[in-house]
PDB file of N, CA and C in Angstrom:
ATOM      1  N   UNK A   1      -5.663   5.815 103.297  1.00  0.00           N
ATOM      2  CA  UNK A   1      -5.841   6.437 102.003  1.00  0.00           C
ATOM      3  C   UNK A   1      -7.284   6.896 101.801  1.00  0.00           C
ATOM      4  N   UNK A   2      -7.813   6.148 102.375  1.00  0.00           N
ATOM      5  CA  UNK A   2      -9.584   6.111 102.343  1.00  0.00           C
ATOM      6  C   UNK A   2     -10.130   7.581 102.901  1.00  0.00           C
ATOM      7  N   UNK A   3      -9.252   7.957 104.236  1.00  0.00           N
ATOM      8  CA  UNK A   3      -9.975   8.998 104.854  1.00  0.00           C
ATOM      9  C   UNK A   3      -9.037  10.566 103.868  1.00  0.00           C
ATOM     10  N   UNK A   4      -8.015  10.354 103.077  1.00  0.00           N
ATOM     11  CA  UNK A   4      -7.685  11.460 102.490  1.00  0.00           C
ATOM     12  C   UNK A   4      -8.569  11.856 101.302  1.00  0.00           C
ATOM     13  N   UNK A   5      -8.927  10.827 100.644  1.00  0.00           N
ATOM     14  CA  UNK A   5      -9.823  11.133  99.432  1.00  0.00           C
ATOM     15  C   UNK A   5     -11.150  11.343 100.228  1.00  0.00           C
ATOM     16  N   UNK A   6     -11.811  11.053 101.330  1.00  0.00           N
ATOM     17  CA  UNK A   6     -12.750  11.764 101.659  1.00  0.00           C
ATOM     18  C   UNK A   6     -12.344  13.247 102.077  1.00  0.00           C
ATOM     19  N   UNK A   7     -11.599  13.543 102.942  1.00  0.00           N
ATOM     20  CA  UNK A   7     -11.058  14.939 102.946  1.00  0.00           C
ATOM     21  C   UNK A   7     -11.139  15.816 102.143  1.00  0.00           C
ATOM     22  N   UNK A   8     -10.141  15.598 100.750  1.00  0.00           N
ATOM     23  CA  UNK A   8     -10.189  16.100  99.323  1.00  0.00           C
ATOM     24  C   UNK A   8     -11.625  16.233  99.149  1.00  0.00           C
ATOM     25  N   UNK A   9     -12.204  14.989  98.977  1.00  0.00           N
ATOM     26  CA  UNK A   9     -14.080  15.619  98.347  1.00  0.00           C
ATOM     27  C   UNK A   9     -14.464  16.614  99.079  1.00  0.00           C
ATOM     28  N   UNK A  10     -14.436  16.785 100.445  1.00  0.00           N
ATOM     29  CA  UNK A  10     -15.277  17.193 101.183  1.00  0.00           C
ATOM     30  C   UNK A  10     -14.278  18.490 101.181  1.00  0.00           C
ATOM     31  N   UNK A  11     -13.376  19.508 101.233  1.00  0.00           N
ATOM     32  CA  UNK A  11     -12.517  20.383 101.139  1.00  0.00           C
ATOM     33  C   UNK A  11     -13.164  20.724  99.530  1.00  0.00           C
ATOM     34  N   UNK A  12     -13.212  20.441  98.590  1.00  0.00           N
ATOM     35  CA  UNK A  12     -13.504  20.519  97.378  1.00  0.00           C
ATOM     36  C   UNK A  12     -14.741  20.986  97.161  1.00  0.00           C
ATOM     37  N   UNK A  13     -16.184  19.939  97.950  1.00  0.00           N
ATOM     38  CA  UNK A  13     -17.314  20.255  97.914  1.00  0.00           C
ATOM     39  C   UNK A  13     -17.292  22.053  98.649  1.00  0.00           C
ATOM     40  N   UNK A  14     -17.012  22.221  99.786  1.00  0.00           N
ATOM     41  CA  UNK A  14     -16.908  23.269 100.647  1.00  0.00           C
ATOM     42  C   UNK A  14     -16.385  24.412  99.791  1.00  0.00           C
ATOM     43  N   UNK A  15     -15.540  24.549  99.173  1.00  0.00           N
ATOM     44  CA  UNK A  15     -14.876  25.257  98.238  1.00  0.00           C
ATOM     45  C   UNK A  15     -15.611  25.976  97.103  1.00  0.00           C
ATOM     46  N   UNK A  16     -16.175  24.743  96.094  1.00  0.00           N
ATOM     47  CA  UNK A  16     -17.185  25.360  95.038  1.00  0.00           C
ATOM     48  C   UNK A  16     -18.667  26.234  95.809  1.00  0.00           C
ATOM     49  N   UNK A  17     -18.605  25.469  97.021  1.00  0.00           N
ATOM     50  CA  UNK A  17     -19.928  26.145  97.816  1.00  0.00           C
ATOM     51  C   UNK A  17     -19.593  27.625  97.647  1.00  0.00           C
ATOM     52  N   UNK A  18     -18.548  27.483  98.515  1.00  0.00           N
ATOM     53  CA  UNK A  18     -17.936  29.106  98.610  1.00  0.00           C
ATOM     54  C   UNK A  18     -17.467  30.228  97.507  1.00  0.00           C
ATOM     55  N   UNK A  19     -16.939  29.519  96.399  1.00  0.00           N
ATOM     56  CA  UNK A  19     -16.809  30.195  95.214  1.00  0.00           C
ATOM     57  C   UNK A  19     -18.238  30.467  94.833  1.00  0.00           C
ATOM     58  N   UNK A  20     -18.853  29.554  94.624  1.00  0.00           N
ATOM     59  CA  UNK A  20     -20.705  29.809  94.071  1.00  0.00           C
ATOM     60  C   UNK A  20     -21.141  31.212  94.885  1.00  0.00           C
ATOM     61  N   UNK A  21     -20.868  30.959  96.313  1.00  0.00           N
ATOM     62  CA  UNK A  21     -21.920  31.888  97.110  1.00  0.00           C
ATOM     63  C   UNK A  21     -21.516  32.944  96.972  1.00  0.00           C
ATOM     64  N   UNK A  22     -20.220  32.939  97.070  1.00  0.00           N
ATOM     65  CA  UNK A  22     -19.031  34.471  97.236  1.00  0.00           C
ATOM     66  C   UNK A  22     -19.753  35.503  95.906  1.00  0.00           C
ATOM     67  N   UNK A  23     -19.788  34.348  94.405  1.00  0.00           N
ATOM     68  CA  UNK A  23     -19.849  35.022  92.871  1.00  0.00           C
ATOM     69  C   UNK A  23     -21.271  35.634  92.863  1.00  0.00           C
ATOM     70  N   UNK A  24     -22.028  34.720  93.757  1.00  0.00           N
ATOM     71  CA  UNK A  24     -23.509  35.002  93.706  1.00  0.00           C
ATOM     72  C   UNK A  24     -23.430  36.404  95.024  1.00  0.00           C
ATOM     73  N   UNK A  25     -22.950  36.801  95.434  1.00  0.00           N
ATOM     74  CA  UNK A  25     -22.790  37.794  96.528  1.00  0.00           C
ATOM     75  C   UNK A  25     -22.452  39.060  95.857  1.00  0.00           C
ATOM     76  N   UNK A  26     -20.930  38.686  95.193  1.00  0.00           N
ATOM     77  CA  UNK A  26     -20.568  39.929  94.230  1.00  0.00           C
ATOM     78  C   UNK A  26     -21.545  40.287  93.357  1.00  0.00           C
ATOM     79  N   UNK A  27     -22.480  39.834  92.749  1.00  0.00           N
ATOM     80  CA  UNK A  27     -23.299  39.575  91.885  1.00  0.00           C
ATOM     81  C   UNK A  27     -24.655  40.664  92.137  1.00  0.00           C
ATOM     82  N   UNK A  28     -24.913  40.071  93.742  1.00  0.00           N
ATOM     83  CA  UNK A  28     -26.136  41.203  94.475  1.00  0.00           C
ATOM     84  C   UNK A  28     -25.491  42.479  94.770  1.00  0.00           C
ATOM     85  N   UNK A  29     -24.500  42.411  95.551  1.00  0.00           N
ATOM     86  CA  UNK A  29     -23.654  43.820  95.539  1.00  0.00           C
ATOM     87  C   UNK A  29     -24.208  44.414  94.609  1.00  0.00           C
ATOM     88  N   UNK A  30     -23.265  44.138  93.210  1.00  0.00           N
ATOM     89  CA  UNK A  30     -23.181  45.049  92.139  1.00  0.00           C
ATOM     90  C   UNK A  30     -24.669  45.187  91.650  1.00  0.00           C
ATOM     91  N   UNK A  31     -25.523  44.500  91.401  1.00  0.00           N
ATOM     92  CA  UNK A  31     -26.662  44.617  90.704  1.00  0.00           C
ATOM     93  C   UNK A  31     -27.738  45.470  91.700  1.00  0.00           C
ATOM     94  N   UNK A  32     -27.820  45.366  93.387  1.00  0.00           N
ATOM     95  CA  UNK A  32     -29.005  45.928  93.653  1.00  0.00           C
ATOM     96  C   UNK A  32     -28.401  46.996  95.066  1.00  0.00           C
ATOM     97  N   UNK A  33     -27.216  47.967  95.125  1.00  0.00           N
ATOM     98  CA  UNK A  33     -26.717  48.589  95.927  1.00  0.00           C
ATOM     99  C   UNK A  33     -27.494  49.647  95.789  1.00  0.00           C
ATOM    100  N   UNK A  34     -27.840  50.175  96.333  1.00  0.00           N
ATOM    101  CA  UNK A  34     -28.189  51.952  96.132  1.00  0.00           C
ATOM    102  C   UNK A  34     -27.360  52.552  96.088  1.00  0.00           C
ATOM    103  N   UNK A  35     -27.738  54.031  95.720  1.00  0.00           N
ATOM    104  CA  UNK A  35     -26.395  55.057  95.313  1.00  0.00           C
ATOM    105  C   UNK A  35     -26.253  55.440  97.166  1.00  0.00           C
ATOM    106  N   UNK A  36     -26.611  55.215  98.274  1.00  0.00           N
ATOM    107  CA  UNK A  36     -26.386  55.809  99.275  1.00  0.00           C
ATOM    108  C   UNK A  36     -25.617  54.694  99.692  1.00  0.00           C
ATOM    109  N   UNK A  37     -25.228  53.535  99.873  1.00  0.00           N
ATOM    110  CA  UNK A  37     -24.536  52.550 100.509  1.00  0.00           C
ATOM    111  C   UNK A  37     -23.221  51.840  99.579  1.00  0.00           C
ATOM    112  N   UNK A  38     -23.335  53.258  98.285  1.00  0.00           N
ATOM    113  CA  UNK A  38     -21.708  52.421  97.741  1.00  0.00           C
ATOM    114  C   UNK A  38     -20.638  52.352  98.564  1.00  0.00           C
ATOM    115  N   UNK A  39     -20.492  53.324  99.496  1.00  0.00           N
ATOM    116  CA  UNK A  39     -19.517  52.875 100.264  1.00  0.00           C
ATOM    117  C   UNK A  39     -19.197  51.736 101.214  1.00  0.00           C
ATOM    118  N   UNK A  40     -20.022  51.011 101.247  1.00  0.00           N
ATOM    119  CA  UNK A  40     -20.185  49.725 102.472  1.00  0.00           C
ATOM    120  C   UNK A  40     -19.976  49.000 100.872  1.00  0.00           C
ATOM    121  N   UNK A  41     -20.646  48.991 100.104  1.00  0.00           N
ATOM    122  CA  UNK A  41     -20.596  48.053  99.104  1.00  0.00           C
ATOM    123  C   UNK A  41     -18.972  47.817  98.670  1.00  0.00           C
ATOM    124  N   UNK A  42     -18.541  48.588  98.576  1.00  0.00           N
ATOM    125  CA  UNK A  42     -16.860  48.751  97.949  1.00  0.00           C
ATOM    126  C   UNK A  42     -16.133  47.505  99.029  1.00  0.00           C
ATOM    127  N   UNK A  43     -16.546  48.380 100.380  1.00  0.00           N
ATOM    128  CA  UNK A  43     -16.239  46.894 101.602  1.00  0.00           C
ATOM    129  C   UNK A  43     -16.456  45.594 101.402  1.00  0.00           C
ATOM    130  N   UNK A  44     -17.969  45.317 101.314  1.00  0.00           N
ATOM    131  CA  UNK A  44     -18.446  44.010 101.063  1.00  0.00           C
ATOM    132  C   UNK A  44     -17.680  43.375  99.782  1.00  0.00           C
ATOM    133  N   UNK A  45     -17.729  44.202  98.724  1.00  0.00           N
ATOM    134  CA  UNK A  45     -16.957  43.456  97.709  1.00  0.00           C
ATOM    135  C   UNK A  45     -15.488  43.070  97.874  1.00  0.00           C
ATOM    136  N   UNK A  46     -14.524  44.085  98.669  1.00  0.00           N
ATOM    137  CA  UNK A  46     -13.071  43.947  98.946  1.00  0.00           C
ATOM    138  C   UNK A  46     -13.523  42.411  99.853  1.00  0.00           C
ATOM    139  N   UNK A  47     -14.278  41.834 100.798  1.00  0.00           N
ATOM    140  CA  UNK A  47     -14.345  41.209 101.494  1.00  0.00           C
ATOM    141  C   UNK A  47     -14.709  39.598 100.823  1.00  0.00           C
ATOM    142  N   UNK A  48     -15.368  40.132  99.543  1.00  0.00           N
ATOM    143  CA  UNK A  48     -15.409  38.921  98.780  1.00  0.00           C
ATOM    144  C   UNK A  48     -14.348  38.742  98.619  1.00  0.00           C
ATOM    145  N   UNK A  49     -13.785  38.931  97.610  1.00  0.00           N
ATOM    146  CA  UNK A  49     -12.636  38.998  96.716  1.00  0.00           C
ATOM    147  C   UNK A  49     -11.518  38.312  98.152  1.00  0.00           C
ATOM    148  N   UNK A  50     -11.065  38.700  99.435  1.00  0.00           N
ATOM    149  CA  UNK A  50     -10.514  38.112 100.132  1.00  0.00           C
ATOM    150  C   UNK A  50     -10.495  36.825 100.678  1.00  0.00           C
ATOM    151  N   UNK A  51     -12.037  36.701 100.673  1.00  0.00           N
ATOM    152  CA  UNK A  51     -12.733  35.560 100.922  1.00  0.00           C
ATOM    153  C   UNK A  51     -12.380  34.204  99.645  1.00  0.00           C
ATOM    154  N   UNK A  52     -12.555  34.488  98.656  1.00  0.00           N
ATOM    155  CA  UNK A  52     -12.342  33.809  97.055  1.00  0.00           C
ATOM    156  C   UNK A  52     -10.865  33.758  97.142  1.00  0.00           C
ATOM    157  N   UNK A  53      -9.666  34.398  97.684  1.00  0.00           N
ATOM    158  CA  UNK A  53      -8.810  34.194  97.726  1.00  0.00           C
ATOM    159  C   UNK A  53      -8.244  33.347  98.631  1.00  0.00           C
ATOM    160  N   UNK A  54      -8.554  33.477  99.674  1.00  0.00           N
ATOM    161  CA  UNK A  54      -8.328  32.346 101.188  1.00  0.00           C
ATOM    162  C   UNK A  54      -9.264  31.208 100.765  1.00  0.00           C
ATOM    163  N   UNK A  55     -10.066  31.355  99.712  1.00  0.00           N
ATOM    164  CA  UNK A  55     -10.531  29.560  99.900  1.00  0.00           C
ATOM    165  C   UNK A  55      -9.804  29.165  98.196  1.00  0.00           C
ATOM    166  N   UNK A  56      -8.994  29.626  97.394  1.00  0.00           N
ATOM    167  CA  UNK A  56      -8.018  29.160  96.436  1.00  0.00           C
ATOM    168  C   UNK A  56      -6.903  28.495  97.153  1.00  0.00           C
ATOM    169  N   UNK A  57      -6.472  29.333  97.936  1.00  0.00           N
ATOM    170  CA  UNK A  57      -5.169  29.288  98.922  1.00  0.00           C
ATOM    171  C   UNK A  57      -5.603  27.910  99.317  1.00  0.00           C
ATOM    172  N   UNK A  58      -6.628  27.784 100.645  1.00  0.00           N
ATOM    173  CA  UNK A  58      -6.965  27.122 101.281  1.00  0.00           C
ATOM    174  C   UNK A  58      -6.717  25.498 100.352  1.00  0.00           C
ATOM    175  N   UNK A  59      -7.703  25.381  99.362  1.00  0.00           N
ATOM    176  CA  UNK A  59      -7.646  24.529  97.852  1.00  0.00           C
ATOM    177  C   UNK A  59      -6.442  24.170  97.690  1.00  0.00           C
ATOM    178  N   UNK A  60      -5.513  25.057  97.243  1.00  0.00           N
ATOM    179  CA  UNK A  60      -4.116  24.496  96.607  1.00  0.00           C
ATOM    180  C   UNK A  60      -3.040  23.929  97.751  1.00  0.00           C
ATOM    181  N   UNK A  61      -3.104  24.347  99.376  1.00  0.00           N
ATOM    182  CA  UNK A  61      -2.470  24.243 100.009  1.00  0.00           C
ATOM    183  C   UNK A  61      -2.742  22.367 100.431  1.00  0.00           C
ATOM    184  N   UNK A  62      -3.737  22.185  99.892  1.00  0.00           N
ATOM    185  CA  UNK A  62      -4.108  20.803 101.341  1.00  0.00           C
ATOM    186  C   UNK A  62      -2.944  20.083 101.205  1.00  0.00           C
ATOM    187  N   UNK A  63      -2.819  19.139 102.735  1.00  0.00           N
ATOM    188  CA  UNK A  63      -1.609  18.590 102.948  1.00  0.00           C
ATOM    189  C   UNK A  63      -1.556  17.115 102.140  1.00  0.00           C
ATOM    190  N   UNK A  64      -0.543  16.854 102.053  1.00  0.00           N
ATOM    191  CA  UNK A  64      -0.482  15.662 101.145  1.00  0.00           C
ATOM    192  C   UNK A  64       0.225  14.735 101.955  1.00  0.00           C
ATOM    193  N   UNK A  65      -0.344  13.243 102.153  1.00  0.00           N
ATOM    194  CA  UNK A  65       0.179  12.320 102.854  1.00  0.00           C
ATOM    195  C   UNK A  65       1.191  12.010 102.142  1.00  0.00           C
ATOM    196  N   UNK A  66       2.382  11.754 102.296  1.00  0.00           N
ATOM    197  CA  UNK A  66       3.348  10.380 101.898  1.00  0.00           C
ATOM    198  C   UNK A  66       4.144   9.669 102.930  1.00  0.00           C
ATOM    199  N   UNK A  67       4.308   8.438 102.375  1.00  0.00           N
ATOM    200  CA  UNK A  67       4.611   7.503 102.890  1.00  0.00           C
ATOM    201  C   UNK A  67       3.501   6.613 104.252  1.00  0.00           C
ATOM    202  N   UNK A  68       4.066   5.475 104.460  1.00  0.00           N
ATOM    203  CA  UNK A  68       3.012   4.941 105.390  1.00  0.00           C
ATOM    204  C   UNK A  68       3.050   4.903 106.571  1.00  0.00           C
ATOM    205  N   UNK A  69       2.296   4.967 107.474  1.00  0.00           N
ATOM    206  CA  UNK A  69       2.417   5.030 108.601  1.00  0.00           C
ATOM    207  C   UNK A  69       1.620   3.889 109.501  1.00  0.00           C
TER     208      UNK A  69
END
């Protein structure tokens, strides 16, 4: 039981990392792009947004022990 609730923290910690960095990413995108590189920017942002989605997924999916072994 011991090593699942470390799992959970540590899946959890990793997670907000990634939400933080991802929001703080979208964040530079939008605020300091030049008008010559919106097009890479449109990328980088689609790439967030995928990214923020595979680590929700990732989040809601973890496996759940039952029973004992």
């Amino acid at each position: 039981m011991l090593i699942g609730e470390i799992y959970s923290t540590i899946i959890y910690c990793f997670a907000t990392f990634g939400l933080f960095s991802n929001l703080f990413l979208i964040w530079l995108i939008l605020r300091y792009t030049m008008k010559e590189m919106q097009v890479y920017s449109k990328i980088l942002l689609q790439t967030c947004f995928v990214d923020i989605v595979g680590i929700c997924m990732f989040v809601v999916s973890q496996p759940v022990k039952c029973g004992k072994i």
